[in-house]
C-alpha atoms as a PDB file:
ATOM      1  CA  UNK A   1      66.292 -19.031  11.910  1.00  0.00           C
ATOM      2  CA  UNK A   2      66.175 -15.422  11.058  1.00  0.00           C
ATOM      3  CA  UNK A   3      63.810 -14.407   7.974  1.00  0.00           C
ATOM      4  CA  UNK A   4      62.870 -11.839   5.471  1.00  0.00           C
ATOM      5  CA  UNK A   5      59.352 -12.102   4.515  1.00  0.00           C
ATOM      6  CA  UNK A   6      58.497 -11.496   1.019  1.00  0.00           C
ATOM      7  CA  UNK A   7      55.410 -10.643  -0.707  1.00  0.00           C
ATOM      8  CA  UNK A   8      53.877  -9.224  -3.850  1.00  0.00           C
ATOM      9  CA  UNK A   9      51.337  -6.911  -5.078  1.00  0.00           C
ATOM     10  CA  UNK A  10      51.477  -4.687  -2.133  1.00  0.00           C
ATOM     11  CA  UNK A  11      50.454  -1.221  -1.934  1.00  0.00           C
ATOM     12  CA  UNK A  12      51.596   1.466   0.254  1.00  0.00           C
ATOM     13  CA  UNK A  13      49.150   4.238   1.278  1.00  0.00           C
ATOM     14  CA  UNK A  14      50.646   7.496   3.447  1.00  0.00           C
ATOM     15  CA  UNK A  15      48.334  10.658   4.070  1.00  0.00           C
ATOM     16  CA  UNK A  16      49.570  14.298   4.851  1.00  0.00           C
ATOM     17  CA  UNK A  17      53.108  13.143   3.952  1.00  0.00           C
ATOM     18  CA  UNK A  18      55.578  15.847   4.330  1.00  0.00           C
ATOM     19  CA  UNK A  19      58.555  15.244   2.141  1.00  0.00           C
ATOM     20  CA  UNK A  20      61.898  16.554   2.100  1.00  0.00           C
ATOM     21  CA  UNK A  21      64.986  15.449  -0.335  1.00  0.00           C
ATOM     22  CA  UNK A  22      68.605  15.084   1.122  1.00  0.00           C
ATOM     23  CA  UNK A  23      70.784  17.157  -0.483  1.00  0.00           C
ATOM     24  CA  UNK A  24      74.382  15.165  -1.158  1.00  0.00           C
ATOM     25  CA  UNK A  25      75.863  18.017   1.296  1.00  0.00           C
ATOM     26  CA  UNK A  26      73.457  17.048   3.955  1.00  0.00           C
ATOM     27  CA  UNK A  27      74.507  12.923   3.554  1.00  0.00           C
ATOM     28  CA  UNK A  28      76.476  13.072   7.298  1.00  0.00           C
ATOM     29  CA  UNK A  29      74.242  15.102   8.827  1.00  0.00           C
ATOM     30  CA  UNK A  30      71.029  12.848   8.690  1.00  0.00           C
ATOM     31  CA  UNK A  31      69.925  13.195  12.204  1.00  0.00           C
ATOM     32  CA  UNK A  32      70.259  17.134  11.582  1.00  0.00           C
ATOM     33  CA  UNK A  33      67.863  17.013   8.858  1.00  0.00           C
ATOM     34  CA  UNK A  34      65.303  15.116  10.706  1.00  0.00           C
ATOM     35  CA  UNK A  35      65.461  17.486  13.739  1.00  0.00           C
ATOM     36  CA  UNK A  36      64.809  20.499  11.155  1.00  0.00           C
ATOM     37  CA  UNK A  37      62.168  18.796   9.654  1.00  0.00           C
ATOM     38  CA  UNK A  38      60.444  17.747  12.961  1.00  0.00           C
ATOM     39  CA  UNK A  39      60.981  21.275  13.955  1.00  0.00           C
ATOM     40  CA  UNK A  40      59.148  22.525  11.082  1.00  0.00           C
ATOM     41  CA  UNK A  41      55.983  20.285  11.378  1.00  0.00           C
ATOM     42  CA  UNK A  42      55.441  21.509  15.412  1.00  0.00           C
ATOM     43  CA  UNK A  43      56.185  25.124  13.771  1.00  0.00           C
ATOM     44  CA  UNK A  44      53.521  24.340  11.832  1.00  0.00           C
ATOM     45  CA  UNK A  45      51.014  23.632  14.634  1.00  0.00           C
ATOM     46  CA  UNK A  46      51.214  20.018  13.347  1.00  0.00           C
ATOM     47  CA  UNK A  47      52.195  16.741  14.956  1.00  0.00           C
ATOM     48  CA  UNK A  48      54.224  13.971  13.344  1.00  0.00           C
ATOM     49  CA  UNK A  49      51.962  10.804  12.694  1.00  0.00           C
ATOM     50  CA  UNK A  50      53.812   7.298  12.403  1.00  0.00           C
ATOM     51  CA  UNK A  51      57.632   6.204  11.471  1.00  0.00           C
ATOM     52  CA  UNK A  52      59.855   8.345   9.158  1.00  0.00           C
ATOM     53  CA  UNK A  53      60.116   6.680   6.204  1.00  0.00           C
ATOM     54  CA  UNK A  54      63.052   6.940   3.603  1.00  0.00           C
ATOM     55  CA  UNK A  55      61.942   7.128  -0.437  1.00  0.00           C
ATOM     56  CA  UNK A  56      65.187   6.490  -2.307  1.00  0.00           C
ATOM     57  CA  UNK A  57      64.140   7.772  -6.327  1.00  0.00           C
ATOM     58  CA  UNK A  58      66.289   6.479  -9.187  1.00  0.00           C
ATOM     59  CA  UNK A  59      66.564   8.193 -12.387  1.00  0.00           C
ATOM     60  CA  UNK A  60      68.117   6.605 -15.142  1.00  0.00           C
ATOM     61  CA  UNK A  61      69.639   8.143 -17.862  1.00  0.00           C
ATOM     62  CA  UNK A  62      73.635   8.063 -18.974  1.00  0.00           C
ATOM     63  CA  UNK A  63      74.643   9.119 -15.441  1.00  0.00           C
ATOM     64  CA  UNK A  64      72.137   7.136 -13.362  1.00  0.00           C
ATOM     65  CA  UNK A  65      71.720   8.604  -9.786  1.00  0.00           C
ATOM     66  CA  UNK A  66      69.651   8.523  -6.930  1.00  0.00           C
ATOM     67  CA  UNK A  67      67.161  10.616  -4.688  1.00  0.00           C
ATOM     68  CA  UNK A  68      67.220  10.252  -1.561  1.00  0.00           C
ATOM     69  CA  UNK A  69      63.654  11.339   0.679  1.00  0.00           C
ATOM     70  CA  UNK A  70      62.835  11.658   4.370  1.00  0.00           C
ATOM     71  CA  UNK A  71      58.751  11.581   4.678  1.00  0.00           C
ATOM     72  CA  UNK A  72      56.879  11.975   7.867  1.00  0.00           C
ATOM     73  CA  UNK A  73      52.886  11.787   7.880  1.00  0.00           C
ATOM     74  CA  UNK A  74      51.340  14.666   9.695  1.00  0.00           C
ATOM     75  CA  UNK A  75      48.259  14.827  11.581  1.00  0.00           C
ATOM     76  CA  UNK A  76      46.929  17.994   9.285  1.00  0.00           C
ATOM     77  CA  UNK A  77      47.787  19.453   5.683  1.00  0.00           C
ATOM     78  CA  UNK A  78      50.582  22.023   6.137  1.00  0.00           C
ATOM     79  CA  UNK A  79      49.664  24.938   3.662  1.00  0.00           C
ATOM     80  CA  UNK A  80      52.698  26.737   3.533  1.00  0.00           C
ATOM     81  CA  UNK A  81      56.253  24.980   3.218  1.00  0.00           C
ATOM     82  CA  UNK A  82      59.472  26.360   3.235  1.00  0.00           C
ATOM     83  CA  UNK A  83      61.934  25.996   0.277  1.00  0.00           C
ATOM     84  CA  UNK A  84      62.599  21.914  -0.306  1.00  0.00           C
ATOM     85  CA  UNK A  85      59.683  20.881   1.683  1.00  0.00           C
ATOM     86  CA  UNK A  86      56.498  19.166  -0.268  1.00  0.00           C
ATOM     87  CA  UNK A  87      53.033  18.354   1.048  1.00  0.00           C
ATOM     88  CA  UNK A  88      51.099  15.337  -0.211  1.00  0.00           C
ATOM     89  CA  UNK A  89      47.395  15.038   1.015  1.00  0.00           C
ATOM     90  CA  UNK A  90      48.051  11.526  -0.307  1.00  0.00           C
ATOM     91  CA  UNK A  91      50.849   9.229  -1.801  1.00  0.00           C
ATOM     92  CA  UNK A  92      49.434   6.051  -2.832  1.00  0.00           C
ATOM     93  CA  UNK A  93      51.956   3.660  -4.816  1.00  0.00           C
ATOM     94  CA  UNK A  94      50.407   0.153  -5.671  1.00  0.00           C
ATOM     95  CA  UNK A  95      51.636  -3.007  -7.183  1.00  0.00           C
ATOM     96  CA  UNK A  96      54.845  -3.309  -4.868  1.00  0.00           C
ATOM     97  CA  UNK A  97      57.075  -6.046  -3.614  1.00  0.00           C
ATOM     98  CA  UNK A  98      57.129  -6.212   0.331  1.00  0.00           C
ATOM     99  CA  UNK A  99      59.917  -7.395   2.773  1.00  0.00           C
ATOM    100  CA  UNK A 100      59.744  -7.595   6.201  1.00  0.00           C
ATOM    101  CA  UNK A 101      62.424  -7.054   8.510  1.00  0.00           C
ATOM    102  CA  UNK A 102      63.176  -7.686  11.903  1.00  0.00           C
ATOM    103  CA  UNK A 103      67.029  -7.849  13.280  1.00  0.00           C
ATOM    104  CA  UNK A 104      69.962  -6.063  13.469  1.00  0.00           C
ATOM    105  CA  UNK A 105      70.491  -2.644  11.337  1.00  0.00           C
ATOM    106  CA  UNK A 106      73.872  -3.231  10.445  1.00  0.00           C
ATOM    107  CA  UNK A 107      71.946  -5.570   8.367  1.00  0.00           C
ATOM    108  CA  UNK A 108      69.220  -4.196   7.456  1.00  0.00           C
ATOM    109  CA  UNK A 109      70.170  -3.134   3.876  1.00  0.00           C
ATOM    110  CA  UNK A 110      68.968  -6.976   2.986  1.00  0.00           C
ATOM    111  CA  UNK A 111      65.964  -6.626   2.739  1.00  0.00           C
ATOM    112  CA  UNK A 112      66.337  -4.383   0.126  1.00  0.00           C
ATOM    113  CA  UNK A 113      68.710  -7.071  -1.786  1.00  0.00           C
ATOM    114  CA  UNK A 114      66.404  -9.610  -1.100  1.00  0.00           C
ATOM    115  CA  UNK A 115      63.623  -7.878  -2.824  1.00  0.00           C
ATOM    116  CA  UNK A 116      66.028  -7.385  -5.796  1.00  0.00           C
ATOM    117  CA  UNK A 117      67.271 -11.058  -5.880  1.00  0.00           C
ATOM    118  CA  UNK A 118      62.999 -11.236  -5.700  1.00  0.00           C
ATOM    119  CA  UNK A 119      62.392  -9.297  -8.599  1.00  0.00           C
ATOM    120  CA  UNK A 120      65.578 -10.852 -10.715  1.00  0.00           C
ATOM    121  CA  UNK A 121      64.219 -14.828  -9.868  1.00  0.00           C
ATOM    122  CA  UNK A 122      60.728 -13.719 -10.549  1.00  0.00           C
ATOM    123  CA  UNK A 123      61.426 -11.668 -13.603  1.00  0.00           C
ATOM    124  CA  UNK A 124      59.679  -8.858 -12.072  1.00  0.00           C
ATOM    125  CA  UNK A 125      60.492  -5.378 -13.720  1.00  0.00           C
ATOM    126  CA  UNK A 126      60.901  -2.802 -10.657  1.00  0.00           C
ATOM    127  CA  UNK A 127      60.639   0.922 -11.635  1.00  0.00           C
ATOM    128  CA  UNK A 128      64.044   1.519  -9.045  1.00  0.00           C
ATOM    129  CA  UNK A 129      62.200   3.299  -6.626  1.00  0.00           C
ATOM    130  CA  UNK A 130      61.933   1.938  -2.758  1.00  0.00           C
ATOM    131  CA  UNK A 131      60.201   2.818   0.325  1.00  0.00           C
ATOM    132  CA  UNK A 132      62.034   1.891   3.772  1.00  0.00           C
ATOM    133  CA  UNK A 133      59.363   2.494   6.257  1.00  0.00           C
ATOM    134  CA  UNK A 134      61.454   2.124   9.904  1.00  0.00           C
ATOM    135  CA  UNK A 135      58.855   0.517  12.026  1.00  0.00           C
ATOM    136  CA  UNK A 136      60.913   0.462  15.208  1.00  0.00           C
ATOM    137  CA  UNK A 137      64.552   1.178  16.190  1.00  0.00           C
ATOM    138  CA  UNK A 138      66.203   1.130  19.277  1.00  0.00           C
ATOM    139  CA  UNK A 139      70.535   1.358  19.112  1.00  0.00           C
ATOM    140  CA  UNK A 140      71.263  -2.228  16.994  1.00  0.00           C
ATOM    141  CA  UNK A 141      67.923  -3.500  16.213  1.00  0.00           C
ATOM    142  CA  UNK A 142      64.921  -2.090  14.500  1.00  0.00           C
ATOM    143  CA  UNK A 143      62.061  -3.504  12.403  1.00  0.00           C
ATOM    144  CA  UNK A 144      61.354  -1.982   8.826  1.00  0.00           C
ATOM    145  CA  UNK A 145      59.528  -2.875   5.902  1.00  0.00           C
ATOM    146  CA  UNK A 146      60.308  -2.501   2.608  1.00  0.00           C
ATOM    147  CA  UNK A 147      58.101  -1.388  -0.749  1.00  0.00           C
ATOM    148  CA  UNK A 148      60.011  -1.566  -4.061  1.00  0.00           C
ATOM    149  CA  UNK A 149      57.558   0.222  -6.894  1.00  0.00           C
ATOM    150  CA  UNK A 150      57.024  -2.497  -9.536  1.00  0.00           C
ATOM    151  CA  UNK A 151      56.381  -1.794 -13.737  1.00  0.00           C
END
């Protein structure tokens, strides 16, 4: 039986995070942006630290839309960044709900729904933001865990 582990009150903790929103014009050309931005951190004298992790921002309003984020932790601070990079010594966001997920990534957009559904049984009040933090990926399967930022 395949699963999607749940839990609450969860707190993710990243250090040195280089960030870097997606522009809507870069959307089909993720694995370009993450090249650049790997490029930039070894340009930097810097080594990537950990899995890329995707932030996805929501900001409400009459039009809602969404941000979209790569981050990569870095072994050192990076002190000076190019145009749409941002350096965070650290990002600490508490009081999330957590899924686990192991399986295929054509799939793997449930655990995000599942933490929704979560939220919506449990009457939790999520802020819309969500951190996909991909563990391990190989051509169909990865493992990734999920942090939705809770009110």
């Amino acid at each position: 039986m395949r699963e999607i582990q749940v839990a609450e009150h969860k707190t993710l903790k990243l250090t040195n995070v280089l960030s870097r929103k997606v522009e809507v014009e870069d959307m089909g050309n993720l694995a370009i942006v993450l090249t650049q931005m790997q490029n930039f951190i070894r340009s930097h004298d810097a080594m990537p630290v950990g899995p890329i992790v995707q932030c996805v921002k929501m900001r409400k309003g009459p039009n809602p839309t969404a941000e979209i984020y790569f981050m990569q932790q870095v072994n050192q601070l990076i002190p000076r960044l190019d145009p749409g990079y941002q350096m965070d010594a650290l990002l600490r966001v508490r009081n999330c709900l957590y899924a686990h997920y192991t399986g295929p990534m054509s799939y793997s957009n449930l655990a995000s729904q599942k933490l929704d559904i979560y939220a919506f049984e449990h009457e939790i009040e999520t802020t819309g933001d969500s951190y996909t933090v991909y563990v391990n990926q190989d051509d169909d399967n990865g493992v990734l865990d999920v942090f939705m930022e809770t009110k």
